[in-house]
C-alpha atoms as a PDB file:
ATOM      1  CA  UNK A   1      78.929  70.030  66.218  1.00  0.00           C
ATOM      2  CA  UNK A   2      81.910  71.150  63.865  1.00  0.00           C
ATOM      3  CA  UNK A   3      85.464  69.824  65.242  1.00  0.00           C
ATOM      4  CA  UNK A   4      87.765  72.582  64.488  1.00  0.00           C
ATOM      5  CA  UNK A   5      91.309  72.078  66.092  1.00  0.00           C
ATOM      6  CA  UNK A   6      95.025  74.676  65.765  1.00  0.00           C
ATOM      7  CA  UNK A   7      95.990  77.826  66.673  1.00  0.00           C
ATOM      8  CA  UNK A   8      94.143  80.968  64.808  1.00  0.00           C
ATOM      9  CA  UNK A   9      96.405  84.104  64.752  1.00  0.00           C
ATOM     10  CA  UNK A  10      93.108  86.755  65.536  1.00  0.00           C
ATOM     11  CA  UNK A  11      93.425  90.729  65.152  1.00  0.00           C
ATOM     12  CA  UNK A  12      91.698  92.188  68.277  1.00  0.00           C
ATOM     13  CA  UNK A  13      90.541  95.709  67.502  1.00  0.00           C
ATOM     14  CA  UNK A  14      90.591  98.015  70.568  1.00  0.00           C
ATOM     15  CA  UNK A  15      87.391  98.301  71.808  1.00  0.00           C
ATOM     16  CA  UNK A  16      87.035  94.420  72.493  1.00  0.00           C
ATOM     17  CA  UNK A  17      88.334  92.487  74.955  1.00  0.00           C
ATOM     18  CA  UNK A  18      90.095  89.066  74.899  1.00  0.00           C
ATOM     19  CA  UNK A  19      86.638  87.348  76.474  1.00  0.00           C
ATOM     20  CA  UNK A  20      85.090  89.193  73.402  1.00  0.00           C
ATOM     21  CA  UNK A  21      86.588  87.820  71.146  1.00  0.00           C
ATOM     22  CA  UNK A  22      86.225  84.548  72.727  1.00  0.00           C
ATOM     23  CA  UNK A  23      82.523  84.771  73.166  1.00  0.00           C
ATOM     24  CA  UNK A  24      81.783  85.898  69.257  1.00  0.00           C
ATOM     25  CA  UNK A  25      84.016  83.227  68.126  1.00  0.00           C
ATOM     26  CA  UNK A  26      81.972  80.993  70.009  1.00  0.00           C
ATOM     27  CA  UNK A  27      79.216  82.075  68.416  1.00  0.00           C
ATOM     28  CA  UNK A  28      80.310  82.365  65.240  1.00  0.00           C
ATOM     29  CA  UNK A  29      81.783  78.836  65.004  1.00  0.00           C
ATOM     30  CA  UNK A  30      78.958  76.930  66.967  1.00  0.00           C
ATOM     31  CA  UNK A  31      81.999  76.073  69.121  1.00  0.00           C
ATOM     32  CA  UNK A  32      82.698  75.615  72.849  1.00  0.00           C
ATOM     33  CA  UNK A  33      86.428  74.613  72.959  1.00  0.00           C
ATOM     34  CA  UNK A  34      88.224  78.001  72.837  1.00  0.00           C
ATOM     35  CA  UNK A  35      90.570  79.503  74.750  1.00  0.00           C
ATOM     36  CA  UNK A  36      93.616  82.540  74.416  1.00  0.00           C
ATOM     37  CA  UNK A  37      96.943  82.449  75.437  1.00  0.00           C
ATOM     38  CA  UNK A  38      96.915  85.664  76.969  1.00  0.00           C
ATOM     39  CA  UNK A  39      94.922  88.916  77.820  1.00  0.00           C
ATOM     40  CA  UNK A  40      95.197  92.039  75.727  1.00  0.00           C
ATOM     41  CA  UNK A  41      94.035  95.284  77.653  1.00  0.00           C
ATOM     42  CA  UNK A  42      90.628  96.280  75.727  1.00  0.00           C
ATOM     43  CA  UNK A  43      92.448  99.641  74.719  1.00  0.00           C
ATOM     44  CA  UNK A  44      95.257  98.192  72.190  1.00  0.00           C
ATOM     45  CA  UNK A  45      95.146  96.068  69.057  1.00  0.00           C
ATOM     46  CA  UNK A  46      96.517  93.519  68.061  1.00  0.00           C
ATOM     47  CA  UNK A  47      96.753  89.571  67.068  1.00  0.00           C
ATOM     48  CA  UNK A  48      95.444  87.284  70.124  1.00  0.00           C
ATOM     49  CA  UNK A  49      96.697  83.480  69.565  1.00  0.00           C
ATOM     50  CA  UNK A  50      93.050  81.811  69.914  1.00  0.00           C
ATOM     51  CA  UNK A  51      93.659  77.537  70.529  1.00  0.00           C
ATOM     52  CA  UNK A  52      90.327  75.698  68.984  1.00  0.00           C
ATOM     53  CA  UNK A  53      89.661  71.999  70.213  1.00  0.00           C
ATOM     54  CA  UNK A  54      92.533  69.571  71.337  1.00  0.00           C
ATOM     55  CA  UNK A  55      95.282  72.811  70.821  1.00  0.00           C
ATOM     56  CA  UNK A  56      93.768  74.628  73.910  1.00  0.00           C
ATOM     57  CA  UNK A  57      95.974  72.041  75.821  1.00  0.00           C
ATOM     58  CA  UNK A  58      99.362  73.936  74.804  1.00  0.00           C
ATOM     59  CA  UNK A  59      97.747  77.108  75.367  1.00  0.00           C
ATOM     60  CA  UNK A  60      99.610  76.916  78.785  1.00  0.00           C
ATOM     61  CA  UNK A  61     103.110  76.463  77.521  1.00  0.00           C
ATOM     62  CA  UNK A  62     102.422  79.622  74.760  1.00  0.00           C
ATOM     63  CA  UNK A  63     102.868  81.696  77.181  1.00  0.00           C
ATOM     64  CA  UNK A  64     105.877  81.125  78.111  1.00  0.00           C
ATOM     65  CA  UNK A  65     107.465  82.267  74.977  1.00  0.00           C
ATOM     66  CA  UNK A  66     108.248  86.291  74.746  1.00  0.00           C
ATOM     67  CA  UNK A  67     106.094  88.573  73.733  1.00  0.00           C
ATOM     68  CA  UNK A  68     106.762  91.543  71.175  1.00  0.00           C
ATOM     69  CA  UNK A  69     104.775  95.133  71.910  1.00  0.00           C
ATOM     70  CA  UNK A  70     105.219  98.393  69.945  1.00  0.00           C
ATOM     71  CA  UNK A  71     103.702 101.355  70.919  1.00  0.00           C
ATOM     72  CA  UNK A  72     103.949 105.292  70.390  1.00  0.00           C
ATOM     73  CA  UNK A  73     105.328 107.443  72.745  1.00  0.00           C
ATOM     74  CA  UNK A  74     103.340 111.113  73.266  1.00  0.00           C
ATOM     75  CA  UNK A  75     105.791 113.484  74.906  1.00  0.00           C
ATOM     76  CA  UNK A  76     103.631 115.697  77.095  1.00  0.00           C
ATOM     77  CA  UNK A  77     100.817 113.875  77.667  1.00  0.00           C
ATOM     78  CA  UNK A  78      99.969 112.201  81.056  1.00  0.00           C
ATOM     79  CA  UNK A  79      97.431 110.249  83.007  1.00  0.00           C
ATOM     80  CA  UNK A  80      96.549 109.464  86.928  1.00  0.00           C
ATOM     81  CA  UNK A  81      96.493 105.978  85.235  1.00  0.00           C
ATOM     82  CA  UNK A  82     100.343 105.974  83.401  1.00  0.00           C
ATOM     83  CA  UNK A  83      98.243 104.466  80.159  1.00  0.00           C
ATOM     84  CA  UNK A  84      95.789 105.859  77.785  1.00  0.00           C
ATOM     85  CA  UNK A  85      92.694 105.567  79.434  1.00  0.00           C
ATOM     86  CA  UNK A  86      91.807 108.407  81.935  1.00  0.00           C
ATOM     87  CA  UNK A  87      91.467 107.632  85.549  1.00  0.00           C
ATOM     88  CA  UNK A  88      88.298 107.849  87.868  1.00  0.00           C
END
């Protein structure tokens, strides 16, 4: 089994979710020892901190660093849900 260990900085496309990504990687690498350092919603993009091997031990303290988020603002618009997905 390969012994990959760091952080990898991973672009999440919408559509996926964080346990997506997770799961492929696993896949992909032939790799059990992965883990995130946070949850994006499945409806934004963006780069999702992965921790490979002996790094998924700080994966903890990463998150309590801040986070940056940029968005765009449709004037207008609204939802029963206050994001972009419709409600139920």
């Amino acid at each position: 089994m390969p012994n990959y260990e760091g952080i990898l900085p991973l672009y999440k496309p919408k559509g996926l979710t964080s346990h997506d990504c997770i799961f492929k990687l696993r896949k992909l690498l032939n790799f059990k020892k992965i883990g995130h350092t946070g949850t994006l919603d499945p409806e934004v993009d963006g780069v999702l901190p992965i921790c490979l091997g002996r790094a998924t031990k700080i994966a903890q303290y990463l998150l309590d660093y801040a986070k940056t988020y940029e968005g765009v603002v449709h004037l207008g618009t609204a939802t029963d849900t206050e994001d972009g997905t419709p409600g139920c």
